[in-house]
Protein backbone atom coordinates (compact mmCIF):
# COMPACT_ATOMS: atom_id res chain seq x y z
CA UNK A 1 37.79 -39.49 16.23
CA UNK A 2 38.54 -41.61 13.62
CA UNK A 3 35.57 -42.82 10.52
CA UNK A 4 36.53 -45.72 8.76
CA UNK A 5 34.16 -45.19 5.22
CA UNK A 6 33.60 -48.27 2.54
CA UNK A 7 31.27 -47.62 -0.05
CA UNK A 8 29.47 -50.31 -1.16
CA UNK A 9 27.26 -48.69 -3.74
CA UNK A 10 28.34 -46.93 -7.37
CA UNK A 11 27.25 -43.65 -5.92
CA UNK A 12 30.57 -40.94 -5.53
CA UNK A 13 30.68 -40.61 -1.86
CA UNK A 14 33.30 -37.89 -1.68
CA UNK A 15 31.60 -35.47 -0.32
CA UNK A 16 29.34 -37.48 2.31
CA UNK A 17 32.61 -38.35 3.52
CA UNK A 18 33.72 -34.70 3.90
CA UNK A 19 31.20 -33.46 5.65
CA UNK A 20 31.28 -36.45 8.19
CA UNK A 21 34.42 -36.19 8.94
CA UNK A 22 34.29 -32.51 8.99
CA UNK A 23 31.23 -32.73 11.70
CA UNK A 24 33.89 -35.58 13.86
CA UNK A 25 36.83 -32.85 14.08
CA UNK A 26 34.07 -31.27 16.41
CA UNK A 27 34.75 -34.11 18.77
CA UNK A 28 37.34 -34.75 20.48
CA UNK A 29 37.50 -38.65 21.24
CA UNK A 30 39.99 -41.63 20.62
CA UNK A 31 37.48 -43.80 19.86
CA UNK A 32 37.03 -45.08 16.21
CA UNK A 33 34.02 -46.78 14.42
CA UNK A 34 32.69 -47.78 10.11
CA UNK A 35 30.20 -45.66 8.42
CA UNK A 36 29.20 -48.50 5.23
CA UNK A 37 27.35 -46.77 2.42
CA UNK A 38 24.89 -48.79 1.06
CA UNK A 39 22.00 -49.13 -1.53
CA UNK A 40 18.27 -49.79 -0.32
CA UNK A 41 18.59 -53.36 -1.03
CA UNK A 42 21.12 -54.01 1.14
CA UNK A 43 19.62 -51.58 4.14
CA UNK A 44 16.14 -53.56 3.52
CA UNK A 45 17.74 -56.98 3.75
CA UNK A 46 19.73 -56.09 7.00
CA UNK A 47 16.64 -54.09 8.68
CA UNK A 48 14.98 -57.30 7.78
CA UNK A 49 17.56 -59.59 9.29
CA UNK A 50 18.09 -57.93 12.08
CA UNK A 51 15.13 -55.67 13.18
CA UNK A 52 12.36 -57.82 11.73
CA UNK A 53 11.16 -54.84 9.34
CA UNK A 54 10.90 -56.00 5.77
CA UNK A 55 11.59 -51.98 4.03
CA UNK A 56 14.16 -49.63 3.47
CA UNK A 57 15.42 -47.67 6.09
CA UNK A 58 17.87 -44.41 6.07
CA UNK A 59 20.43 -45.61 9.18
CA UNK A 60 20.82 -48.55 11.14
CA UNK A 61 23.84 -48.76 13.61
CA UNK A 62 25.45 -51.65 15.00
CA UNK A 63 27.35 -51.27 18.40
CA UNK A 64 30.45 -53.72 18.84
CA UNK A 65 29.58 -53.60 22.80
CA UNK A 66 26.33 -54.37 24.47
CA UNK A 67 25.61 -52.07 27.84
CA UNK A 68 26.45 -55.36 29.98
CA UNK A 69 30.03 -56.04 28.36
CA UNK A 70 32.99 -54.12 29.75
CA UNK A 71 35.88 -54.37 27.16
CA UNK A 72 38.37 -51.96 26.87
CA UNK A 73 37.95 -50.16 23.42
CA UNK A 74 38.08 -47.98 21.28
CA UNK A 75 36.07 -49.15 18.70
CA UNK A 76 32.56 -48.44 18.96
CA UNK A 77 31.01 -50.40 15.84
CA UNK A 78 29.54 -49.62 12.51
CA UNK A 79 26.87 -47.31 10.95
CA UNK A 80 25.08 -48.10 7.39
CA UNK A 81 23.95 -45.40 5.51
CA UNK A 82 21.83 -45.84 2.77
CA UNK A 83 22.48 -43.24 0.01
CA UNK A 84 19.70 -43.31 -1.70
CA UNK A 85 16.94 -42.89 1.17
CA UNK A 86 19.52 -40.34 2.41
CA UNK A 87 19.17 -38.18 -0.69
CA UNK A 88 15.53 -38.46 -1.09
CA UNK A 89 14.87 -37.70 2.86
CA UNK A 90 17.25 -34.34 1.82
CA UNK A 91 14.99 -33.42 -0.90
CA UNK A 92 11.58 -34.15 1.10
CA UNK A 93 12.95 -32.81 4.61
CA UNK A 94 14.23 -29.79 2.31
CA UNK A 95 17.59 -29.45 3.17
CA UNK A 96 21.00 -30.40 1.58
CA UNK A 97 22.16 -33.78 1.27
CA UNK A 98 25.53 -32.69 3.08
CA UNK A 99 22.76 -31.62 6.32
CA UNK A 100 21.20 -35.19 5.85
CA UNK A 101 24.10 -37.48 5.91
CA UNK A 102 26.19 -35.32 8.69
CA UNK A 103 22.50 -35.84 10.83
CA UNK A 104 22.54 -39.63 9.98
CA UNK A 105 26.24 -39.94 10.52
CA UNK A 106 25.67 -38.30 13.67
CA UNK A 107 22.47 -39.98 14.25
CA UNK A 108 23.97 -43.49 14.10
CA UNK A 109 27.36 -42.56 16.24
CA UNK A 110 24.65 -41.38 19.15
CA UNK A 111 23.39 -44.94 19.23
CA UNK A 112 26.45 -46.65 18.99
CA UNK A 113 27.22 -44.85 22.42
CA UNK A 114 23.88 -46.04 24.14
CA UNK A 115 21.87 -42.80 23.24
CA UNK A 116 18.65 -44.07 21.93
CA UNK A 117 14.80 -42.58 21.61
CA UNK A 118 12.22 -45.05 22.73
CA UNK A 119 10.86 -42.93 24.82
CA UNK A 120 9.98 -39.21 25.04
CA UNK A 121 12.81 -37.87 27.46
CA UNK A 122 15.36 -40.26 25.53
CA UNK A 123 14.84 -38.78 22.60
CA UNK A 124 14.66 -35.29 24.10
CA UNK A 125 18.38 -35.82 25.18
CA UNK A 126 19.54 -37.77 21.89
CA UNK A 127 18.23 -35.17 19.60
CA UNK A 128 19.26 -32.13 21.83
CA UNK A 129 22.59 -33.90 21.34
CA UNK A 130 21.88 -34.53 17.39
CA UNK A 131 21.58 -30.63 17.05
CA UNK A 132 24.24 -29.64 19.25
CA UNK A 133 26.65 -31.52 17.73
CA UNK A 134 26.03 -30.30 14.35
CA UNK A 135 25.39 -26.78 15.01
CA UNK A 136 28.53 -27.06 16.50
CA UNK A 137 30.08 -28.17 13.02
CA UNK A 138 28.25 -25.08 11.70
CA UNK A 139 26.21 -27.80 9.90
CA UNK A 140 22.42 -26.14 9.37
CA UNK A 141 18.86 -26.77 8.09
C-alpha cells in the first residue's frame, strides 16, 4: 500500500503519518491513494462544496473511480483529514490522537473502496472492517 501525505496546515504531522502508515503495512495491496491534512476551514468549505453541509467535518474521502467506471488502477483517490476536529474527537471519544487518525485514515480508505454506512447492515460490515483492520495493527481504544 502506498499513502501519499501533504500537509496543508502548520500542525507537525509526523506522527499521524506514522501511525497511518504503520496501520497500511497491515495490508497487503498495490494500490495507492492521498491522505491531505487540513484545517477546519478548508474541511468546512469542501463539505460545503461538495456535500451541501455548511460545518466542519473530521473525514471526507474522494474516490478517483465511480462504481460504474472500469479503469485499470491503482490509485484509489484522496482522503482529507482535518487535524483539528481529529484531535478534539480524540479528547471527547477519550482515546489517543494516534487511535483517532489511524480510525479516520482507515475510515476514509473503506470508502474510497465502495464500503459505505447508509444503512444499518452497511455499516455493520464497514465498521466490522474499521475494527478489524486496526486491531490488526494492534491499534486500540
Amino acid at each position: 500500500m502506498k499513502i501519499n501525505f501533504f500537509n496543508e496546515t502548520n500542525d507537525n504531522i509526523r506522527e499521524y503519518q506514522r501511525v497511518i502508515r504503520d496501520v497500511f503495512k497491515t495490508i497487503n495491496s498495490k494500490k495507492e491513494f492521498n491522505v491531505i491534512f487540513v484545517d477546519e476551514n478548508e474541511i468546512k468549505r469542501i463539505n460545503n462544496e461538495f456535500r451541501h453541509i455548511d460545518k466542519v467535518t473530521d473525514v471526507i474521502s474522494f474516490a478517483l473511480i465511480d462504481d460504474n467506471e472500469i479503469v485499470q488502477t491503482n490509485e484509489l483517490g484522496d482522503v482529507f483529514i482535518c487535524v483539528n476536529k481529529a484531535k478534539s474527537q480524540a479528547l471527547e471519544y477519550g482515546h489517543s490522537e494516534r487511535r483517532e487518525f489511524a480510525f479516520l485514515a482507515v475510515h476514509g480508505y473503506l470508502h474510497l473502496c465502495g464500503y459505505d454506512h447508509q444503512t444499518p447492515e452497511e455499516e455493520k460490515v464497514m465498521f466490522d472492517l474499521q475494527e478489524k483492520i486496526l486491531e490488526g495493527a494492534n491499534v486500540k481504544r
